[in-house]
N, C-alpha and C. Protein backbone atom coordinates (compact mmCIF):
# COMPACT_ATOMS: atom_id res chain seq x y z
N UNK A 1 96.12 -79.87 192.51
CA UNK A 1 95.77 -78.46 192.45
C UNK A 1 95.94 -77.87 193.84
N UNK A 2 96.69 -76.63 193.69
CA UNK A 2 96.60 -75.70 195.39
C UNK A 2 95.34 -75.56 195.44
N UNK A 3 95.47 -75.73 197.14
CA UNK A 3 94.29 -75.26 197.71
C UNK A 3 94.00 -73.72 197.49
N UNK A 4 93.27 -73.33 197.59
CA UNK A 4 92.74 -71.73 197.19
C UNK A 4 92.91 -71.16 195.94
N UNK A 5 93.45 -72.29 195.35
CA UNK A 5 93.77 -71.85 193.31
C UNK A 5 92.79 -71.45 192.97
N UNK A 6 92.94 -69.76 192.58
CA UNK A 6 91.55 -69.12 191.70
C UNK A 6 91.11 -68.49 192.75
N UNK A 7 91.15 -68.12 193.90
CA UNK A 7 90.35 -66.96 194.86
C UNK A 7 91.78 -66.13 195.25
N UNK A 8 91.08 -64.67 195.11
CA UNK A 8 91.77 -63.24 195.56
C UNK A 8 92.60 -64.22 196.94
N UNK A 9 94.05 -63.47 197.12
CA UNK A 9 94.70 -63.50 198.02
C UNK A 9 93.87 -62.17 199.31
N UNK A 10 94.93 -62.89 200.14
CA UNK A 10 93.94 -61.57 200.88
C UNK A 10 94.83 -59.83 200.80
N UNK A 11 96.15 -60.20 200.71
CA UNK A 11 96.67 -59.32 200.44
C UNK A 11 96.12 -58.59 199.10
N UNK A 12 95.85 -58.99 197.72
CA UNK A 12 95.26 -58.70 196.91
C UNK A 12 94.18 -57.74 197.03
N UNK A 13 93.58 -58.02 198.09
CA UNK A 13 92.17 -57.81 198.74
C UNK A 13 92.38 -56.28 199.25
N UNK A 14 93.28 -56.54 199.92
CA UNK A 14 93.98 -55.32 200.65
C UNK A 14 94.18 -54.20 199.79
N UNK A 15 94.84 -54.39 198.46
CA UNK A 15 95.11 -53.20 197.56
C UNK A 15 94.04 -52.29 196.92
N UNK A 16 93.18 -53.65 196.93
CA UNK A 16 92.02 -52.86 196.01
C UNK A 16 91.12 -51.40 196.35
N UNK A 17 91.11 -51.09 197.81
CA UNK A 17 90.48 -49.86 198.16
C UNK A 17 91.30 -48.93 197.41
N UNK A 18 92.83 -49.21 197.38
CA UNK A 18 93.53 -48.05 196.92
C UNK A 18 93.14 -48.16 194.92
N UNK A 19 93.54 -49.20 194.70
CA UNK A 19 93.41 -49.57 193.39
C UNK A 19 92.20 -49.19 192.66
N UNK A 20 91.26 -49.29 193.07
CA UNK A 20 89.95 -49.17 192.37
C UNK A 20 89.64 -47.66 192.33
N UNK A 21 90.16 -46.89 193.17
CA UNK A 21 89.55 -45.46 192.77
C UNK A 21 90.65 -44.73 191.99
N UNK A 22 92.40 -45.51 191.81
CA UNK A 22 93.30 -44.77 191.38
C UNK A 22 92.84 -45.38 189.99
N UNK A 23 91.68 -46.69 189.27
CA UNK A 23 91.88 -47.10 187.42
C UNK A 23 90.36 -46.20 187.75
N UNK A 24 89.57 -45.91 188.20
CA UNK A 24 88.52 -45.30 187.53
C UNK A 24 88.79 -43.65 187.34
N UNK A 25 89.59 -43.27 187.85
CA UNK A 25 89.62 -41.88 187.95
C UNK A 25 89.78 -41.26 186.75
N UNK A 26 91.40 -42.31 186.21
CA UNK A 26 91.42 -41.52 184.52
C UNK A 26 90.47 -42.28 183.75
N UNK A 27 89.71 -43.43 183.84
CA UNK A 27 88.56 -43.66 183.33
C UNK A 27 87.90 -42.90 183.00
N UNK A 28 87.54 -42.65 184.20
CA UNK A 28 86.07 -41.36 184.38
C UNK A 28 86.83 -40.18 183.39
N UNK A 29 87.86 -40.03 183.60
CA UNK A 29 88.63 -38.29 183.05
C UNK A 29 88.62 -39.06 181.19
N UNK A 30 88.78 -39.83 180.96
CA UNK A 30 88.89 -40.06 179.21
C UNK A 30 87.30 -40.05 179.14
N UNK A 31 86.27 -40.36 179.39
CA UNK A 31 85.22 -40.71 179.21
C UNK A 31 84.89 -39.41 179.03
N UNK A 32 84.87 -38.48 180.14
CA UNK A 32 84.18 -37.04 180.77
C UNK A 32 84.69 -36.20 179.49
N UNK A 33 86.63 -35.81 179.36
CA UNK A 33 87.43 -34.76 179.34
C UNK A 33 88.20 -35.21 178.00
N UNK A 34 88.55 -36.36 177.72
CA UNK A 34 89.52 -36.67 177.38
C UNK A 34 89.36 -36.96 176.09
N UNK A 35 88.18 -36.63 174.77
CA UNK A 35 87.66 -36.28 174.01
C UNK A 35 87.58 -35.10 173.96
N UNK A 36 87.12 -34.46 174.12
CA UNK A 36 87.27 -32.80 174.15
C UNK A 36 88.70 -32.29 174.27
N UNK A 37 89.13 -31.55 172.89
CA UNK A 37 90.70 -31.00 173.17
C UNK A 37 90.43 -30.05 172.22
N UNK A 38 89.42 -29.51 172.25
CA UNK A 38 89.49 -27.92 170.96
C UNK A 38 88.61 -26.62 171.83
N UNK A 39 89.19 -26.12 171.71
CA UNK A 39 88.87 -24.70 172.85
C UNK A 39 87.54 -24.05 171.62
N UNK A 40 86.80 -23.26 172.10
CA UNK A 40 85.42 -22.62 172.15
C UNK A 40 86.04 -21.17 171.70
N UNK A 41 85.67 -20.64 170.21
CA UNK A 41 85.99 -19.53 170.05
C UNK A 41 84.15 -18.90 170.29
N UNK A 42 84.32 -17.45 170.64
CA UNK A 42 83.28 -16.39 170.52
C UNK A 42 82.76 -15.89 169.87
N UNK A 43 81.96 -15.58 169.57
CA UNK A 43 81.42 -14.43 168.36
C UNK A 43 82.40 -12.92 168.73
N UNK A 44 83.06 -12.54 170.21
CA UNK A 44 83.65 -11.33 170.04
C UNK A 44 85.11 -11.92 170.12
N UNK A 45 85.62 -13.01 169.81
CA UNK A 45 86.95 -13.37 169.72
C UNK A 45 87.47 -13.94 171.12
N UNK A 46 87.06 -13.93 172.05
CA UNK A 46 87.36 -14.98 173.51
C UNK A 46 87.33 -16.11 173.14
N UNK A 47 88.20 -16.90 173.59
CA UNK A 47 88.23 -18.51 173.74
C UNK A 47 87.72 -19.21 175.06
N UNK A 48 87.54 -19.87 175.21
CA UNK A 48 87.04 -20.79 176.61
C UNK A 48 87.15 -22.58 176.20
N UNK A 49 87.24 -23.26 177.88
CA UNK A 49 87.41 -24.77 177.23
C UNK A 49 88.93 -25.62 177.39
N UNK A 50 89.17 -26.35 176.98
CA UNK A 50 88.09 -27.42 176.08
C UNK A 50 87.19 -28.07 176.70
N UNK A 51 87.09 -27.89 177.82
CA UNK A 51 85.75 -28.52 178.91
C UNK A 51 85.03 -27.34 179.11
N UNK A 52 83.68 -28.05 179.22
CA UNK A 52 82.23 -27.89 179.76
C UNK A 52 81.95 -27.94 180.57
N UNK A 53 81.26 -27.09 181.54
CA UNK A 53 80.71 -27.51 183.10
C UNK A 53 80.35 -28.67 183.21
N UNK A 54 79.46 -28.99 182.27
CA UNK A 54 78.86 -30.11 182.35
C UNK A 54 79.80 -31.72 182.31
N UNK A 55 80.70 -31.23 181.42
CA UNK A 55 82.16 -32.42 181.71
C UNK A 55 82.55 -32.55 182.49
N UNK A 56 82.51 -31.82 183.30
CA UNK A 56 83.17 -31.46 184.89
C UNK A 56 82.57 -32.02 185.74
N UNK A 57 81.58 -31.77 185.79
CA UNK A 57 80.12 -32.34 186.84
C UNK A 57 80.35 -33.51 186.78
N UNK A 58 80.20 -34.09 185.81
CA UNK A 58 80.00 -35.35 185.30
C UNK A 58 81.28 -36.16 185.61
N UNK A 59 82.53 -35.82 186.00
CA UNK A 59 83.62 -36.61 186.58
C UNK A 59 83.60 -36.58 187.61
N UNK A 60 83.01 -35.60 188.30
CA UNK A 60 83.26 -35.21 189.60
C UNK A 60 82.25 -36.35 190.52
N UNK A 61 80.69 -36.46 189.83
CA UNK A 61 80.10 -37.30 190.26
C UNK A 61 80.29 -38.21 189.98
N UNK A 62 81.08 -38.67 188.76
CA UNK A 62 81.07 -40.37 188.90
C UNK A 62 82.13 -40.75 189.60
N UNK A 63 83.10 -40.27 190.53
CA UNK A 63 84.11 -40.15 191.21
C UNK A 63 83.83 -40.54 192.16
N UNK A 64 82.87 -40.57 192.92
CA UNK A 64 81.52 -40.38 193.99
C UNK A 64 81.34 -41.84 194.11
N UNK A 65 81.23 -42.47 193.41
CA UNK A 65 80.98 -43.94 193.48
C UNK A 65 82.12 -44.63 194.06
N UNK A 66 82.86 -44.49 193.50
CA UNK A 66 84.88 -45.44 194.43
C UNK A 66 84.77 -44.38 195.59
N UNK A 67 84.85 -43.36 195.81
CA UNK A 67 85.05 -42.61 196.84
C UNK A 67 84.12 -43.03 198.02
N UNK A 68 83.09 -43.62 197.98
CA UNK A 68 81.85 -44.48 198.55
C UNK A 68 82.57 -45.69 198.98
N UNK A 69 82.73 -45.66 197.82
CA UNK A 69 82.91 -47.45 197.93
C UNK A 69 83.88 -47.77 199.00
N UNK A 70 85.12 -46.90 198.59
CA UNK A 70 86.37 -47.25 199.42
C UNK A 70 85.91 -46.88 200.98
N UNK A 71 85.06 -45.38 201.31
CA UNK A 71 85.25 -45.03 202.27
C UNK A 71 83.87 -45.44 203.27
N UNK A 72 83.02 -46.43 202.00
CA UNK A 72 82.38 -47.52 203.43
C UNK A 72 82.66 -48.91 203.92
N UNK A 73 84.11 -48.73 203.06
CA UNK A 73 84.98 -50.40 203.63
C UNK A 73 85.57 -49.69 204.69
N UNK A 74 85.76 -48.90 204.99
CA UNK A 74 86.61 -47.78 206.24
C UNK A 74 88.21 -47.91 205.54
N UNK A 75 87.87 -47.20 204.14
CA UNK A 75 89.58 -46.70 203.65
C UNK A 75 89.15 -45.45 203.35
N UNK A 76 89.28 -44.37 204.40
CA UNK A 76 89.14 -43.21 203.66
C UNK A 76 90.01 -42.65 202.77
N UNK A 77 91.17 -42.81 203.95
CA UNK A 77 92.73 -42.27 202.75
C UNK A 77 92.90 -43.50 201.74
N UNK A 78 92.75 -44.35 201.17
CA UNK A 78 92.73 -45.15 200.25
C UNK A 78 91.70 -44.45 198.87
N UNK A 79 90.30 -43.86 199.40
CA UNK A 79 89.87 -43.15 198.62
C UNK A 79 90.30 -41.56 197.95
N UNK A 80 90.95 -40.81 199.13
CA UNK A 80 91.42 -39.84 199.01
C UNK A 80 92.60 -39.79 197.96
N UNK A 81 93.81 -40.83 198.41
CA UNK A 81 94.88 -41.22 197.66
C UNK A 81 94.67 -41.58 196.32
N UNK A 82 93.61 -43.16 196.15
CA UNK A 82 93.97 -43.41 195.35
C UNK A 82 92.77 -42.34 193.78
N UNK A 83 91.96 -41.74 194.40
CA UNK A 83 91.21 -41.04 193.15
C UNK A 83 92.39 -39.86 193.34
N UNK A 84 92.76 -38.98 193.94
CA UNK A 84 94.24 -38.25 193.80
C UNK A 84 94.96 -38.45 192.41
N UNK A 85 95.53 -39.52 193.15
CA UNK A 85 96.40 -40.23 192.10
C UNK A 85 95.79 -40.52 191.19
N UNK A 86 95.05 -41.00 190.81
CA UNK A 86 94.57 -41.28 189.48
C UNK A 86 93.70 -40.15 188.49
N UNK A 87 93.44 -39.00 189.05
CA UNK A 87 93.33 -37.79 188.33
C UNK A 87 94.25 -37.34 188.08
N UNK A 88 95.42 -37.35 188.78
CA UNK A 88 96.64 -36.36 188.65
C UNK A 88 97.18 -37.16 187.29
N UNK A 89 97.27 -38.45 187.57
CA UNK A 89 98.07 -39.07 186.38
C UNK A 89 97.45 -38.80 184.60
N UNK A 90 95.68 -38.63 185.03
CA UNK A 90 95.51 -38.27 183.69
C UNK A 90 95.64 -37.36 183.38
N UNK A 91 95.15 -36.02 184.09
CA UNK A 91 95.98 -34.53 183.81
C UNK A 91 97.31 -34.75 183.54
N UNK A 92 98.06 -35.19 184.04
CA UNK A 92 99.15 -35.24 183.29
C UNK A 92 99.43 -35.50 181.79
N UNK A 93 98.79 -37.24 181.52
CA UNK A 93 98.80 -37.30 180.39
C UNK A 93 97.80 -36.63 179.77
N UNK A 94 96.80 -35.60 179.62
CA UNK A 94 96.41 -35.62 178.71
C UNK A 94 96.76 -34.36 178.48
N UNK A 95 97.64 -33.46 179.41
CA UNK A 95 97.96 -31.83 179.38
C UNK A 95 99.42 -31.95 178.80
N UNK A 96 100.00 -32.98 178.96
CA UNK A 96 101.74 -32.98 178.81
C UNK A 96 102.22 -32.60 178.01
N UNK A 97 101.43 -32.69 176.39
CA UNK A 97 102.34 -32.15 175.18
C UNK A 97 101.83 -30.56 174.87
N UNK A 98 101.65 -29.88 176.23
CA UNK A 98 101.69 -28.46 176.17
C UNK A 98 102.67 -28.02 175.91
N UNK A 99 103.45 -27.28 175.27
CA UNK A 99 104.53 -26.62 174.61
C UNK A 99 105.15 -25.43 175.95
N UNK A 100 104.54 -24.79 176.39
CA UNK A 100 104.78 -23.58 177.66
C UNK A 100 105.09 -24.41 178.35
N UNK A 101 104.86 -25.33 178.87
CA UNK A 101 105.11 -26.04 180.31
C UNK A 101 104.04 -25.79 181.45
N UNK A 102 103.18 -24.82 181.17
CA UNK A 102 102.47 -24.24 182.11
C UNK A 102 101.41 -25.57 182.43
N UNK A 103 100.98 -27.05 182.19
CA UNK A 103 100.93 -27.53 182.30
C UNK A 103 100.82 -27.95 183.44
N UNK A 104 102.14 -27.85 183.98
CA UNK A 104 102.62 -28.48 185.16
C UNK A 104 101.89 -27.70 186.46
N UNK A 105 101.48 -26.99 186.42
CA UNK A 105 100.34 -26.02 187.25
C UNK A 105 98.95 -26.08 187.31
N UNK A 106 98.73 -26.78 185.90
CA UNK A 106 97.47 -27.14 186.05
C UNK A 106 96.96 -28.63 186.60
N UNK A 107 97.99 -29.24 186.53
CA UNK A 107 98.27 -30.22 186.98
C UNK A 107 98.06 -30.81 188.79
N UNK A 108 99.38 -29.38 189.40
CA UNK A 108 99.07 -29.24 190.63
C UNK A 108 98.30 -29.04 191.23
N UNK A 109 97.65 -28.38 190.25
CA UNK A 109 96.20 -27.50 190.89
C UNK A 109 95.22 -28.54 191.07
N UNK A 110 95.00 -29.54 189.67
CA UNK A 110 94.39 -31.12 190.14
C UNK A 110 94.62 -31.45 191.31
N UNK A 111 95.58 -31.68 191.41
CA UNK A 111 96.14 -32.77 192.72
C UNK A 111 95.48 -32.32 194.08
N UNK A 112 95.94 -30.51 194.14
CA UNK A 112 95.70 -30.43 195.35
C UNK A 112 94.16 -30.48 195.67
N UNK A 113 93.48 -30.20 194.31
CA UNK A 113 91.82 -29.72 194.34
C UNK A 113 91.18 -31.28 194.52
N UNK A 114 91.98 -32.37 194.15
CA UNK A 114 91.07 -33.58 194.40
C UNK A 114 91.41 -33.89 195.48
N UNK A 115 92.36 -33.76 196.18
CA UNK A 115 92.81 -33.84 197.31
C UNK A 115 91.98 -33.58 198.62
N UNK A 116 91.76 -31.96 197.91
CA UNK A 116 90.65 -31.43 199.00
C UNK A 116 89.69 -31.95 198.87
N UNK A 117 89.08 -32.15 197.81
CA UNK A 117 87.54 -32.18 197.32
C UNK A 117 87.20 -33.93 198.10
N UNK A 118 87.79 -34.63 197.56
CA UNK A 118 87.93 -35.67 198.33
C UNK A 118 88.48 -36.09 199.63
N UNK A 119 89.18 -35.38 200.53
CA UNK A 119 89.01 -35.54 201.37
C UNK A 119 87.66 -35.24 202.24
N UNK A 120 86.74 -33.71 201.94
CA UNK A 120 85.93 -33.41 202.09
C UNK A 120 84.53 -34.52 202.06
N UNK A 121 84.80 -35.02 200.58
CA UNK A 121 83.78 -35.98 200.74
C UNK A 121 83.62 -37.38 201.38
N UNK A 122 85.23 -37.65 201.68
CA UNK A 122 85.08 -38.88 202.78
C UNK A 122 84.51 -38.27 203.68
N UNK A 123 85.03 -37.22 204.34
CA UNK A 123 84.60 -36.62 205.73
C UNK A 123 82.76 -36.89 205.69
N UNK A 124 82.59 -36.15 205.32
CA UNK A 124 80.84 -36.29 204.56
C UNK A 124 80.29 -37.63 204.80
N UNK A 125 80.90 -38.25 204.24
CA UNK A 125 80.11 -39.47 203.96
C UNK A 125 80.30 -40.69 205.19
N UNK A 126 81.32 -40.43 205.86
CA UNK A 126 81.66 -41.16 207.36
C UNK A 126 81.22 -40.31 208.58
N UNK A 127 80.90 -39.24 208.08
CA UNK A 127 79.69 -38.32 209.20
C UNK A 127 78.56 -38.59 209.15
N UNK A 128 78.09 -38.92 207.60
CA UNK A 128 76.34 -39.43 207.36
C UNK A 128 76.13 -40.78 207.76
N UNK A 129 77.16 -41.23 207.37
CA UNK A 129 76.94 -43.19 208.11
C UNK A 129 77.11 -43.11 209.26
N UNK A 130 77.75 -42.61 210.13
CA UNK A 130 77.98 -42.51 211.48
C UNK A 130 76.51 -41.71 212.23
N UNK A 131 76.30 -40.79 211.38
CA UNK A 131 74.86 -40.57 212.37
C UNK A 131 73.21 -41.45 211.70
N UNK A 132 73.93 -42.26 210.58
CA UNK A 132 72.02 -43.15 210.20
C UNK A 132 72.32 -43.69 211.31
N UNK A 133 73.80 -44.70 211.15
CA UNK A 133 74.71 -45.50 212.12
C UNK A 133 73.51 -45.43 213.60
N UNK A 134 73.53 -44.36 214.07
CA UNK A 134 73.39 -44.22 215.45
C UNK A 134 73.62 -44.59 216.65
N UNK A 135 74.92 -45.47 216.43
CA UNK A 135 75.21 -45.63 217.74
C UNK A 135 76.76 -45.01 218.12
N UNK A 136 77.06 -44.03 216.92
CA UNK A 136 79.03 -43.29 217.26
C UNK A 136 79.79 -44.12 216.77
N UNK A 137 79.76 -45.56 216.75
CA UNK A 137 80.64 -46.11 215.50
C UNK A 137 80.66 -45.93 214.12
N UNK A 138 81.97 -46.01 214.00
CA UNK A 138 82.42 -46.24 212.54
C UNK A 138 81.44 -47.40 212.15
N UNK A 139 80.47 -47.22 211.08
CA UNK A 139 79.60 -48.35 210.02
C UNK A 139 80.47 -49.52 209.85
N UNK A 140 80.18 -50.62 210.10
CA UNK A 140 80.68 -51.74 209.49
C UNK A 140 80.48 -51.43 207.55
N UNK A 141 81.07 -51.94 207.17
CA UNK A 141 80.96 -52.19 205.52
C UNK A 141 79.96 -53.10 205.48
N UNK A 142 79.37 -51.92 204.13
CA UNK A 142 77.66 -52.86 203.27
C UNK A 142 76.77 -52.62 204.60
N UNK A 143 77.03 -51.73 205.92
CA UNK A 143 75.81 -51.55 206.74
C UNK A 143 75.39 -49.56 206.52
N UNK A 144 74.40 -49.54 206.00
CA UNK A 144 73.78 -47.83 206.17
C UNK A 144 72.55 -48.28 206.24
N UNK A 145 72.18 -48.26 207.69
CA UNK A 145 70.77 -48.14 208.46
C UNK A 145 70.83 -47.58 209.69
């Protein structure tokens, strides 16, 4: 038997900051969004939907967890990238068999909005560890005291 048969490579190791926030993202988005596909008629005839604030919220925070995760191993852009990417890909699939095409805008509009939103919240969250931190370093990983 090889030696190390059955333990993560380290390269393996390496992918996963990116990896883990690009499979939960459309996770989180089928769980949250991805049930809901019938728009909200009015009592005066307006439509709204097929999401809920509350669907929304609810991806946005469980997003929060890999975005953590990655960006207290010190991968921020690994978090940024890979939840990016992995929202964009489910907006895609789950907007694609729009008939207008207009789609493709709502799409962008993902990308760039998780983009921001998550970059924002690495920023955040490597500013709050850095000042429990208290000494101006970057947190080692698994340390917030």
């Amino acid at each position: 038997m090889r030696k190390g048969a059955g333990k993560p490579t380290r390269d393996a190791l390496r992918v996963l900051p990116v990896l883990a926030p690009a499979v939960v993202a459309p996770l989180a988005w089928a769980g949250w969004l991805g049930w809901d596909q019938q728009r909200d008629v009015h009592a005066d005839g307006t439509t709204t939907g097929p999401y809920q604030a509350w669907q929304v919220i609810g991806l946005v925070l469980t997003q929060l967890a890999p975005v953590y995760w990655a960006t207290a191993r010190r991968h921020p852009l690994a978090a940024v990238l890979g939840t990016s990417a992995g929202l964009t890909a489910a907006a895609y699939y789950d907007w694609s068999d729009d008939a207008s095409g207009l789609f493709v805008i709502g799409v962008g509009l993902v990308t760039l909005g998780s983009l921001a939103a998550t970059a924002a919240a690495t920023a955040a969250i490597t500013f709050v560890r850095r000042a429990l931190n208290g000494d101006g370093e970057p947190p080692r990983a698994g340390h917030l005291s």
